[in-house]
N, C-alpha and C. Protein backbone atom coordinates (compact mmCIF):
# COMPACT_ATOMS: atom_id res chain seq x y z
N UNK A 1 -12.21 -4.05 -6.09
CA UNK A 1 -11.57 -3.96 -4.80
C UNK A 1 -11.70 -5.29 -4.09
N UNK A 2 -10.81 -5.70 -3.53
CA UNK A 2 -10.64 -7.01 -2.67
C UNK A 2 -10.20 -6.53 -1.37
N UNK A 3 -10.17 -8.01 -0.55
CA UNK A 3 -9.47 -7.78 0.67
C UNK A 3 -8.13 -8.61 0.60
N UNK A 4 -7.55 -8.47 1.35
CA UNK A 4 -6.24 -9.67 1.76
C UNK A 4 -6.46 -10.61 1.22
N UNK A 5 -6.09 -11.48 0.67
CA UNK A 5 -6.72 -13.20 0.70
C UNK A 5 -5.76 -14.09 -0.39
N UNK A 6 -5.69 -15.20 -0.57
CA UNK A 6 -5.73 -16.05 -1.55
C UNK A 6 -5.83 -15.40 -3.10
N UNK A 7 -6.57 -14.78 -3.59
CA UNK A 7 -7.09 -14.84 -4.59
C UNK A 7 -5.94 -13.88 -5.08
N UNK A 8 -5.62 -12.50 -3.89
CA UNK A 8 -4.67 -11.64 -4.36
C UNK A 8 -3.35 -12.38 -4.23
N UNK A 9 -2.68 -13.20 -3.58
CA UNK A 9 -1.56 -13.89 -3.66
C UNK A 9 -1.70 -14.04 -4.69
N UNK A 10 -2.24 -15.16 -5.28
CA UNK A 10 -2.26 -15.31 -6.74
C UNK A 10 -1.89 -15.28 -7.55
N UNK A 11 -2.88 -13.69 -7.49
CA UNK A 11 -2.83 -12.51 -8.75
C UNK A 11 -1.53 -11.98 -9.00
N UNK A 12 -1.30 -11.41 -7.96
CA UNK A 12 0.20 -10.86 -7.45
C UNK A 12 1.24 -11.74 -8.25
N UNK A 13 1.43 -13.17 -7.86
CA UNK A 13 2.56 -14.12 -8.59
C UNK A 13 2.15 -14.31 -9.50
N UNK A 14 1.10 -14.08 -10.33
CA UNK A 14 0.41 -14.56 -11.84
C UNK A 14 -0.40 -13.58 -12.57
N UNK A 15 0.04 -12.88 -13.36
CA UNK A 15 -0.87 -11.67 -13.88
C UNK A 15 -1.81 -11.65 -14.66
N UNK A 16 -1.72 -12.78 -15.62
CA UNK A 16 -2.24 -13.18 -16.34
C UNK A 16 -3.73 -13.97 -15.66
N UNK A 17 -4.92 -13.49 -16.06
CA UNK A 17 -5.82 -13.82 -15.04
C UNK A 17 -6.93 -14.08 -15.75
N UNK A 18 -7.97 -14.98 -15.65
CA UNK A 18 -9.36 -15.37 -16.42
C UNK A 18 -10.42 -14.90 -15.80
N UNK A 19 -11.74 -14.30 -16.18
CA UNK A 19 -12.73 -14.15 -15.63
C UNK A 19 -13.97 -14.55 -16.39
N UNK A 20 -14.75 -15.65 -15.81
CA UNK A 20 -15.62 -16.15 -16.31
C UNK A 20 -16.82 -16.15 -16.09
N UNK A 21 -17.56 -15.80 -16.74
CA UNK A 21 -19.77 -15.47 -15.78
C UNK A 21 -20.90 -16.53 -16.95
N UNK A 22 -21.10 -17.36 -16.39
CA UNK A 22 -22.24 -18.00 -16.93
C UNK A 22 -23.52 -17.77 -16.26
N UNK A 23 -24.42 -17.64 -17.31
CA UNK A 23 -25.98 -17.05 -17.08
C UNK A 23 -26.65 -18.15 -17.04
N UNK A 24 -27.63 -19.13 -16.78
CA UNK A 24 -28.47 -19.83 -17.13
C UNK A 24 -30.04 -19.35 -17.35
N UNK A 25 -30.58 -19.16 -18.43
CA UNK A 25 -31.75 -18.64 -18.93
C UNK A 25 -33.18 -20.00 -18.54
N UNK A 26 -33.98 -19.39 -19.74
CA UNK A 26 -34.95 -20.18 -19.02
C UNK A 26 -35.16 -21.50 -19.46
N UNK A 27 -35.43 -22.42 -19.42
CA UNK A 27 -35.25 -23.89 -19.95
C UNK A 27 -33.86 -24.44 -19.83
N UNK A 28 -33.42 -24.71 -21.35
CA UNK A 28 -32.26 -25.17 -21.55
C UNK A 28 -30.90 -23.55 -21.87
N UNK A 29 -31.71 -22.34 -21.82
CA UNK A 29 -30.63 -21.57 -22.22
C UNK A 29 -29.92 -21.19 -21.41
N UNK A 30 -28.28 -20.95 -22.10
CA UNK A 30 -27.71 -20.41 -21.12
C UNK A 30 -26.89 -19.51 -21.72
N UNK A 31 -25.81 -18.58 -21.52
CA UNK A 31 -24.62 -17.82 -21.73
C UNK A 31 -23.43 -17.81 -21.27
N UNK A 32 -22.32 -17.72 -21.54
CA UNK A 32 -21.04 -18.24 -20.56
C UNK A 32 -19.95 -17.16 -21.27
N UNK A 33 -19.15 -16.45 -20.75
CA UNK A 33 -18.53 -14.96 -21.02
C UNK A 33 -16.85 -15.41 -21.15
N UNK A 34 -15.90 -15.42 -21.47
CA UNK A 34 -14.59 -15.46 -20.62
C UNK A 34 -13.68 -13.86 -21.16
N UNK A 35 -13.62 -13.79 -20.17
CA UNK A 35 -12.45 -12.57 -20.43
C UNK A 35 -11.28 -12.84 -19.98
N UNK A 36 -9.95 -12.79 -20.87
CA UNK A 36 -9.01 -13.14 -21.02
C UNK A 36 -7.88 -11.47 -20.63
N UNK A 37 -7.19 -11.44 -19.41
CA UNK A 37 -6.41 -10.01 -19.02
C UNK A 37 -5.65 -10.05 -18.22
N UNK A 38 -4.66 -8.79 -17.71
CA UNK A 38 -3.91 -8.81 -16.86
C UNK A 38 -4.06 -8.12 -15.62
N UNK A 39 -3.95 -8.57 -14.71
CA UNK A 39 -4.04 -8.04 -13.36
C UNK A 39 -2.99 -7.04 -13.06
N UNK A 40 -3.25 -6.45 -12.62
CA UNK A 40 -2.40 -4.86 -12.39
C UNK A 40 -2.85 -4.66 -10.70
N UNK A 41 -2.07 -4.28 -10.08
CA UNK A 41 -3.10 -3.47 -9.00
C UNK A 41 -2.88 -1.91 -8.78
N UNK A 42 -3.50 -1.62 -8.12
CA UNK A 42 -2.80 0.30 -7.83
C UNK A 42 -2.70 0.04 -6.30
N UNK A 43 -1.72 0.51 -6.04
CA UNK A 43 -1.07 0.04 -4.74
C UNK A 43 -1.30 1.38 -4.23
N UNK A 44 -1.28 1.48 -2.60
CA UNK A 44 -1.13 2.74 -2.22
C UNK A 44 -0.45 3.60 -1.86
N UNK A 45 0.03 4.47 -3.28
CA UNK A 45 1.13 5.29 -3.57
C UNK A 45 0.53 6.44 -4.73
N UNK A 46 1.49 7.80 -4.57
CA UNK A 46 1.10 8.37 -5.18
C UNK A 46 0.72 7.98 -6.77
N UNK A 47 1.32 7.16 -7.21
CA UNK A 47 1.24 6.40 -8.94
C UNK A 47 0.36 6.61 -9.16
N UNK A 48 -0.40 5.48 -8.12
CA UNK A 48 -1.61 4.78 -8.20
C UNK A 48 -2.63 6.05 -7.77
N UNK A 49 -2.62 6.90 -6.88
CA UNK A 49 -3.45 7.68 -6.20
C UNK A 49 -4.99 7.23 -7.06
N UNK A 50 -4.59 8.49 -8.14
CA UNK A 50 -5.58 8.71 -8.84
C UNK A 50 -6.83 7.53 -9.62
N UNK A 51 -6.00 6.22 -9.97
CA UNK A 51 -7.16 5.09 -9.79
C UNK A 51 -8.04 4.94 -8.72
N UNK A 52 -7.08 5.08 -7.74
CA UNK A 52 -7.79 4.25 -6.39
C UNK A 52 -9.28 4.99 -6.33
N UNK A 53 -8.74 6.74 -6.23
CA UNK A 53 -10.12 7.47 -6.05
C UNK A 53 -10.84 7.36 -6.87
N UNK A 54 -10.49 7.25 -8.58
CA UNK A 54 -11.75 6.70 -9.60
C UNK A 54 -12.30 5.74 -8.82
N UNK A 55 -11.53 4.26 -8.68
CA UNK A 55 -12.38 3.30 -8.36
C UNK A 55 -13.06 3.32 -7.53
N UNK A 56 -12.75 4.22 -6.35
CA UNK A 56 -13.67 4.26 -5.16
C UNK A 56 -14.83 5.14 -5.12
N UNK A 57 -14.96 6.07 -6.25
CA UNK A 57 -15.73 6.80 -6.66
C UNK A 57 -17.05 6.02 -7.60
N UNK A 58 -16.49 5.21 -7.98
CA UNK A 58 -17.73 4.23 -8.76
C UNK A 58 -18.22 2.84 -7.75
N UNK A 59 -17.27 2.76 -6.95
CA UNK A 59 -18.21 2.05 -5.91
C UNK A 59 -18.84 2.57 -4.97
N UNK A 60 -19.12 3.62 -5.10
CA UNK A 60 -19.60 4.66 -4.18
C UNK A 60 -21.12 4.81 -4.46
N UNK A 61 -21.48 4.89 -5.78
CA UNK A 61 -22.47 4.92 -6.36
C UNK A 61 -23.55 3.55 -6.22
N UNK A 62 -22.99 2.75 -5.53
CA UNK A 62 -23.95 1.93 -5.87
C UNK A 62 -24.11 1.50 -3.70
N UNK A 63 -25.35 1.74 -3.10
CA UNK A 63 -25.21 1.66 -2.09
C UNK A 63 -24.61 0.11 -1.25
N UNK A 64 -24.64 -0.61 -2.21
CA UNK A 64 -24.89 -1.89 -1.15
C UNK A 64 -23.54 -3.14 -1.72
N UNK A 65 -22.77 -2.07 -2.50
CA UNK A 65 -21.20 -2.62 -3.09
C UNK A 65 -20.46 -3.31 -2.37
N UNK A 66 -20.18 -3.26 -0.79
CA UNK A 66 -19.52 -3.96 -0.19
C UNK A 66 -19.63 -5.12 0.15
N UNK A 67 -21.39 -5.86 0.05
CA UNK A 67 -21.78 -6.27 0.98
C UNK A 67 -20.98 -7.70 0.50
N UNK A 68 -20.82 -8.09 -0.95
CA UNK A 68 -19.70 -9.73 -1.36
C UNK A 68 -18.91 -9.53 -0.59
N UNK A 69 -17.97 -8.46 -0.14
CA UNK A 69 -17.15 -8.97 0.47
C UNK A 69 -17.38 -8.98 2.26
N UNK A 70 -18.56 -8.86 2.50
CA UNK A 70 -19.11 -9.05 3.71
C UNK A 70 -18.63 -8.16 4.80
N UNK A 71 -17.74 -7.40 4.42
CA UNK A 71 -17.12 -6.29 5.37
C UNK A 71 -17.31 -4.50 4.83
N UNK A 72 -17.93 -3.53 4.96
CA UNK A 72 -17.72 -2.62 4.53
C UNK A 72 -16.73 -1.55 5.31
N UNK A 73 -15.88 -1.19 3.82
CA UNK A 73 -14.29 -0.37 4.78
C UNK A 73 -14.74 0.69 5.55
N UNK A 74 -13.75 1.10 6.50
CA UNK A 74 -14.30 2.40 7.24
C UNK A 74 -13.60 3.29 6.62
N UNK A 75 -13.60 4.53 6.95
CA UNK A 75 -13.17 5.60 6.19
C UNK A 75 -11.36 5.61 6.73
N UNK A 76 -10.95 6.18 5.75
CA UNK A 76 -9.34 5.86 6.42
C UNK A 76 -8.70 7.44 6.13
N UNK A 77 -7.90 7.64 6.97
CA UNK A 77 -7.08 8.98 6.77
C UNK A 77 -6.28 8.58 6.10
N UNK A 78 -6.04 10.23 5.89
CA UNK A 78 -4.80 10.23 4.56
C UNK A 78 -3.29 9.54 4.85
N UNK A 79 -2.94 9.84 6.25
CA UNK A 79 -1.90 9.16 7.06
C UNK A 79 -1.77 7.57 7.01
N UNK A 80 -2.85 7.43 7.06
CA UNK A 80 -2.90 5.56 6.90
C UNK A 80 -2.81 4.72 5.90
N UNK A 81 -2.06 3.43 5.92
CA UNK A 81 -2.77 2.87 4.85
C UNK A 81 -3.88 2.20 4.99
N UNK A 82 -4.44 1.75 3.65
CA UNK A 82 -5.61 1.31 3.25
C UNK A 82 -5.45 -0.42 3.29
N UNK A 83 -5.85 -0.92 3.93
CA UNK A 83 -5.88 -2.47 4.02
C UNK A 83 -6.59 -3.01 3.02
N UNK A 84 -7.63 -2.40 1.91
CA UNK A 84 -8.17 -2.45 1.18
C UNK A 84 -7.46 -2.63 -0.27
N UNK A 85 -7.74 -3.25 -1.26
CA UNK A 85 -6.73 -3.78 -2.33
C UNK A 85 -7.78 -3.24 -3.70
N UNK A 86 -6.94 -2.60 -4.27
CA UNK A 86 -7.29 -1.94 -5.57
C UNK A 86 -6.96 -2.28 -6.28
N UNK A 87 -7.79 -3.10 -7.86
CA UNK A 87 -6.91 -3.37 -8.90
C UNK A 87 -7.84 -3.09 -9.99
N UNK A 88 -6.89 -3.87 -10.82
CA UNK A 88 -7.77 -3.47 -12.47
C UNK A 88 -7.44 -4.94 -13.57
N UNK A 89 -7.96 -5.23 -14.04
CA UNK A 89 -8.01 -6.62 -15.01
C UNK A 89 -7.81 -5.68 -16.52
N UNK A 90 -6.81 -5.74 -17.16
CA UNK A 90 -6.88 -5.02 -18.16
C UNK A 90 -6.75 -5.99 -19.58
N UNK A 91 -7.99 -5.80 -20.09
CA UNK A 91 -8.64 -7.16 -21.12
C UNK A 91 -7.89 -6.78 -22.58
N UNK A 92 -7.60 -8.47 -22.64
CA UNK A 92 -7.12 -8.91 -23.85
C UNK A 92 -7.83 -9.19 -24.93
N UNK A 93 -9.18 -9.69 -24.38
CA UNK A 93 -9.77 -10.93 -25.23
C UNK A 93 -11.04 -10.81 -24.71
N UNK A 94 -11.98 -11.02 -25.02
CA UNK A 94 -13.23 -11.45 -24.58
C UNK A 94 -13.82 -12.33 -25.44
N UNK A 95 -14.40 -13.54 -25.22
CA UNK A 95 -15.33 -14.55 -26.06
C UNK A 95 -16.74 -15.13 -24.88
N UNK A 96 -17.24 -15.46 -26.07
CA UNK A 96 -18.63 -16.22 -25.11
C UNK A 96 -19.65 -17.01 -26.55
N UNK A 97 -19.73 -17.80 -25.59
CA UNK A 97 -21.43 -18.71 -26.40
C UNK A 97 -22.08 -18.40 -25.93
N UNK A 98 -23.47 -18.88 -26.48
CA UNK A 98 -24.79 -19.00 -25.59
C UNK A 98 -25.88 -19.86 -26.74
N UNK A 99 -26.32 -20.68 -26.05
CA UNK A 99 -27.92 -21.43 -26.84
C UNK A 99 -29.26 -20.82 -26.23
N UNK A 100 -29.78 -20.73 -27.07
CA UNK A 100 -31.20 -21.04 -26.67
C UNK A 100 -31.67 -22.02 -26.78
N UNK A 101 -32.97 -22.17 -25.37
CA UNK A 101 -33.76 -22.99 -25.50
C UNK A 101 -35.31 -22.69 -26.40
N UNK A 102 -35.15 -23.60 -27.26
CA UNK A 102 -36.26 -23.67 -27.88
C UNK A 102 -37.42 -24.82 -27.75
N UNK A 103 -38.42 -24.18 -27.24
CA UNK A 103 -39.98 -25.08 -26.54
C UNK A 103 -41.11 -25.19 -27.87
């Protein structure tokens, strides 16, 4: 889930999307991930309904999910929309290295 911003412009004009997480271990080790996918979003419409509530159902579970994006949503009626942005990265590819450091 995102908010408004940059990142969803983007996404929106470019679907095709990278996501990358490097670890640095202890010494010299490290790990570095890329996942290679397409950005989709579930918009708020019946289509989509049923993602949105999965997804919001697994961020639900974890108490303190909102806090990256520094705003936590308020509850919204059914009447409204959701200013809140739902999507999904649906993976192509995944690769990664990693070394160890050896002492």
């Amino acid at each position: 889930m995102l908010m408004p911003g940059r990142k969803v412009e983007w996404m929106r004009a470019h679907e095709n999307v990278f996501l990358q997480i490097d670890q640095h271990g202890t010494g010299k080790g490290w790990m570095s991930i890329v996942v290679d996918g397409r950005f989709e979003e579930f918009r708020d419409t019946d289509l989509w309904r049923n993602e949105r509530l999965h997804a919001w159902s697994l961020l639900q579970k974890h108490f303190d999910w909102w806090e990256i994006g520094a705003l936590k949503p308020q509850a919204q009626s059914t009447a409204s929309a959701s200013e809140h942005i739902f999507y999904g990265i649906f993976v192509r590819e995944v690769t990664g290295r990693t070394a160890l450091s050896v002492e």
